[in-house]
Protein backbone atom coordinates (compact mmCIF):
# COMPACT_ATOMS: atom_id res chain seq x y z
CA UNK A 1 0.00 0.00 0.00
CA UNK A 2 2.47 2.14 0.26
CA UNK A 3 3.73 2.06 -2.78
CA UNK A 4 0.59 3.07 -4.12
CA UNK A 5 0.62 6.50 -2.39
CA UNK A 6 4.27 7.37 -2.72
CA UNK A 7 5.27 6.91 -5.98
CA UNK A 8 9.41 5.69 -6.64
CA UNK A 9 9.47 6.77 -10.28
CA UNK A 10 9.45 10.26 -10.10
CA UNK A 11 12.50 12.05 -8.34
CA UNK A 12 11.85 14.27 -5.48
CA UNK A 13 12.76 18.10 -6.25
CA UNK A 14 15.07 19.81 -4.36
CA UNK A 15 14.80 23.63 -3.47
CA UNK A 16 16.65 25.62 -5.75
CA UNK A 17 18.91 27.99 -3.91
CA UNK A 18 19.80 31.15 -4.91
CA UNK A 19 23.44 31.69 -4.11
CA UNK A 20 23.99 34.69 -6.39
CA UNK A 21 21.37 36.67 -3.97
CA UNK A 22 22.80 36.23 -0.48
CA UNK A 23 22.74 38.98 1.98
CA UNK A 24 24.83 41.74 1.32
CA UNK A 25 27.31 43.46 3.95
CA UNK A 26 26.12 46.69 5.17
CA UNK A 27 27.88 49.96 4.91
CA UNK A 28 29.46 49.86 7.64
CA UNK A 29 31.10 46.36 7.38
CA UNK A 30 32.49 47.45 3.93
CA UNK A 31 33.46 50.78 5.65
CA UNK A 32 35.45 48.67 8.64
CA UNK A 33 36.78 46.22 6.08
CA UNK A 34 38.50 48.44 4.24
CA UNK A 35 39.65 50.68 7.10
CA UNK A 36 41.40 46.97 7.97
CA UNK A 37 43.01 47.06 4.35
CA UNK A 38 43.83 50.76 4.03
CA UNK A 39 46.34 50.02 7.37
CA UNK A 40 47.72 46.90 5.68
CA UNK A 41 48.71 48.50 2.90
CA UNK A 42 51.52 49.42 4.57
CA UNK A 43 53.09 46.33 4.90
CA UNK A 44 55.16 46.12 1.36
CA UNK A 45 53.23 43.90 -0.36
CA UNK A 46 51.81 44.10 -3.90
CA UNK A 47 48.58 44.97 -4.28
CA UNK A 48 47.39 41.95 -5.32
CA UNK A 49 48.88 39.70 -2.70
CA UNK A 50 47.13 42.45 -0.43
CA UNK A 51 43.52 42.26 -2.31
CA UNK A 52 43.99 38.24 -1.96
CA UNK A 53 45.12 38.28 1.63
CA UNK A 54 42.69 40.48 2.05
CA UNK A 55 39.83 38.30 0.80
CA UNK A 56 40.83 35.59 2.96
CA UNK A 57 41.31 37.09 6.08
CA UNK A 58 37.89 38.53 5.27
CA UNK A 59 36.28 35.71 4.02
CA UNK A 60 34.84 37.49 1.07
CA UNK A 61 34.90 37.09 -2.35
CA UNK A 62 38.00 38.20 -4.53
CA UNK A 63 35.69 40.68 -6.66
CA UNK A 64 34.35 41.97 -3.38
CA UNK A 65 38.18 42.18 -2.07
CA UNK A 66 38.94 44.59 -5.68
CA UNK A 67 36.06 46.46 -4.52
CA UNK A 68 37.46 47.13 -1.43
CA UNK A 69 40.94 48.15 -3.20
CA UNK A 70 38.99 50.52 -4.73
CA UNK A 71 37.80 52.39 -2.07
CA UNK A 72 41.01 52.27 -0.58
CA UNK A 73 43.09 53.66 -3.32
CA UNK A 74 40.28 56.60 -3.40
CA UNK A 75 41.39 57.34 0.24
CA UNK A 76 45.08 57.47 -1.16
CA UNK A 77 44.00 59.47 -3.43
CA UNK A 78 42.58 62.09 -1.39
CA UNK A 79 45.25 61.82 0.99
CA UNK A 80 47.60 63.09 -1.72
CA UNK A 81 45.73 65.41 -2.41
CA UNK A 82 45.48 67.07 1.36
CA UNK A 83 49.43 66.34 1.47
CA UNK A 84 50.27 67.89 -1.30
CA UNK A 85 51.00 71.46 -0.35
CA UNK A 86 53.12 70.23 2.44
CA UNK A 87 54.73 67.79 0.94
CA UNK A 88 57.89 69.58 -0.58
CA UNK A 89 58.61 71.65 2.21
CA UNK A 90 58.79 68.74 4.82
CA UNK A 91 61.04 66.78 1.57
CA UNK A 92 63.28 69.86 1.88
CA UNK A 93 63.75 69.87 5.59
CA UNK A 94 64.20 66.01 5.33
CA UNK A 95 66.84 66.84 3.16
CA UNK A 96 68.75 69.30 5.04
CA UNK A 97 68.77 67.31 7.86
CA UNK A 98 70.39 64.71 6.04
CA UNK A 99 72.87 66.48 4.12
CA UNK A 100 73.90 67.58 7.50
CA UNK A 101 74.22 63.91 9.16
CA UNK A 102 76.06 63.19 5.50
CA UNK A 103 79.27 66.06 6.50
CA UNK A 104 79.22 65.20 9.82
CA UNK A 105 79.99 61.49 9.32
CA UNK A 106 82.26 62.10 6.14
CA UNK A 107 80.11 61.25 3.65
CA UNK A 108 81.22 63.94 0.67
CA UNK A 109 79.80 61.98 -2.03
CA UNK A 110 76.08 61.71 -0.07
CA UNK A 111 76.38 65.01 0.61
CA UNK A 112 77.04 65.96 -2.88
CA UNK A 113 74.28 63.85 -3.87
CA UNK A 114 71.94 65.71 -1.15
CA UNK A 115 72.81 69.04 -2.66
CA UNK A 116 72.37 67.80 -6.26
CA UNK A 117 68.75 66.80 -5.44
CA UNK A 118 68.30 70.33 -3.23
CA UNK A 119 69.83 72.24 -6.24
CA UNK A 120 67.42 70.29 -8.52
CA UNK A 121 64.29 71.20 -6.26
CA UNK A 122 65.21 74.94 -6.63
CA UNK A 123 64.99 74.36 -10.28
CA UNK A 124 68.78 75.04 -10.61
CA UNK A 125 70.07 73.07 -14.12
CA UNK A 126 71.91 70.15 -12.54
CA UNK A 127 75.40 69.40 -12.69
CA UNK A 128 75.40 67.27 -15.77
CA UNK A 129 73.78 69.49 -17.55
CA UNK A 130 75.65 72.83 -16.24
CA UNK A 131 78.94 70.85 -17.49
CA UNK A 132 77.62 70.07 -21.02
CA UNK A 133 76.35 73.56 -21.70
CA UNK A 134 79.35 75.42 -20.25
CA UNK A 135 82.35 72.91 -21.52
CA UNK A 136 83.23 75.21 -24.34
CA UNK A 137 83.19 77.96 -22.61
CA UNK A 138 85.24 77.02 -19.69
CA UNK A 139 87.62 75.84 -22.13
CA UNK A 140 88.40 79.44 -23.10
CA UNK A 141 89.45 80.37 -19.53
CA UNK A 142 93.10 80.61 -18.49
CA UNK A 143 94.48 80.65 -14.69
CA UNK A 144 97.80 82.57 -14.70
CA UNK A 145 97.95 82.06 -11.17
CA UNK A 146 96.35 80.27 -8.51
CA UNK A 147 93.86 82.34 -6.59
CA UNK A 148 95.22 82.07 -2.51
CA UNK A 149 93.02 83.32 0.62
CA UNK A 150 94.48 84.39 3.78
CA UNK A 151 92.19 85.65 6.96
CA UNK A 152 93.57 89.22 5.62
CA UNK A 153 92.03 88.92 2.28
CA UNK A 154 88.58 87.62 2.85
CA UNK A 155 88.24 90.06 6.34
């Protein structure tokens, strides 16, 4: 009899589930995770090792992780942005201060270096380029005597 009422020959259908249409994170998940991979970013790594590290620490979806990425880099951006007007004085002062540790240690050719790149800043033609335009005219100078400074001289 009970074959009668439950028929075998006809396969019982499953539910169909959905799993494009999941829930969705809200606003401020997406806000916090990528909060968590704007401070990673700092850690060397390519950006996508970071987008795929990210998307498994997160347990999220790689396209979701790019997403993410995005929002991030638009932070950079604006970050740039608010730097920007600061930016070359603080490179300058970095600069000095270095050129400074560079003489006191010995370290000419640094220091050289330091002044090249401070010269270059000031939109001073560099070195190379000072020498190329000026050879043929330095060649046309003659020293009939070597120029010598005493305290008297310079005071």
């Amino acid at each position: 009899m009970a074959s009668s009422t439950f028929p075998t020959d006809q396969p019982i259908e499953q539910p169909k589930r959905n799993i494009r249409f999941r829930a969705r994170s809200s606003a401020q998940q997406v806000q916090e995770r990528s909060q968590r991979l704007y401070t990673r970013q700092l850690e060397g790594k390519t950006t996508r090792a970071l987008v795929l590290e990210h998307a498994k620490i997160e347990s999220i979806s790689e396209v979701t992780a790019w997403q993410d990425w995005k929002k991030v880099k638009e932070w950079n951006k604006e970050d740039w942005e608010k730097d920007r007007e600061t930016m070359l004085p603080r490179l300058q002062a970095m600069r000095i201060r270095l050129f400074n540790k560079a003489v006191k240690k010995g370290q000419l050719q640094t220091a050289a270096q330091i002044l090249d790149s401070l010269g270059r800043n000031c939109q001073y033609p560099s070195s190379r380029t000072f020498n190329k335009s000026r050879t043929k005219k330095l060649t046309d100078i003659y020293l009939s005597s070597p120029c010598v400074y005493s305290k008297k001289n310079i005071l």
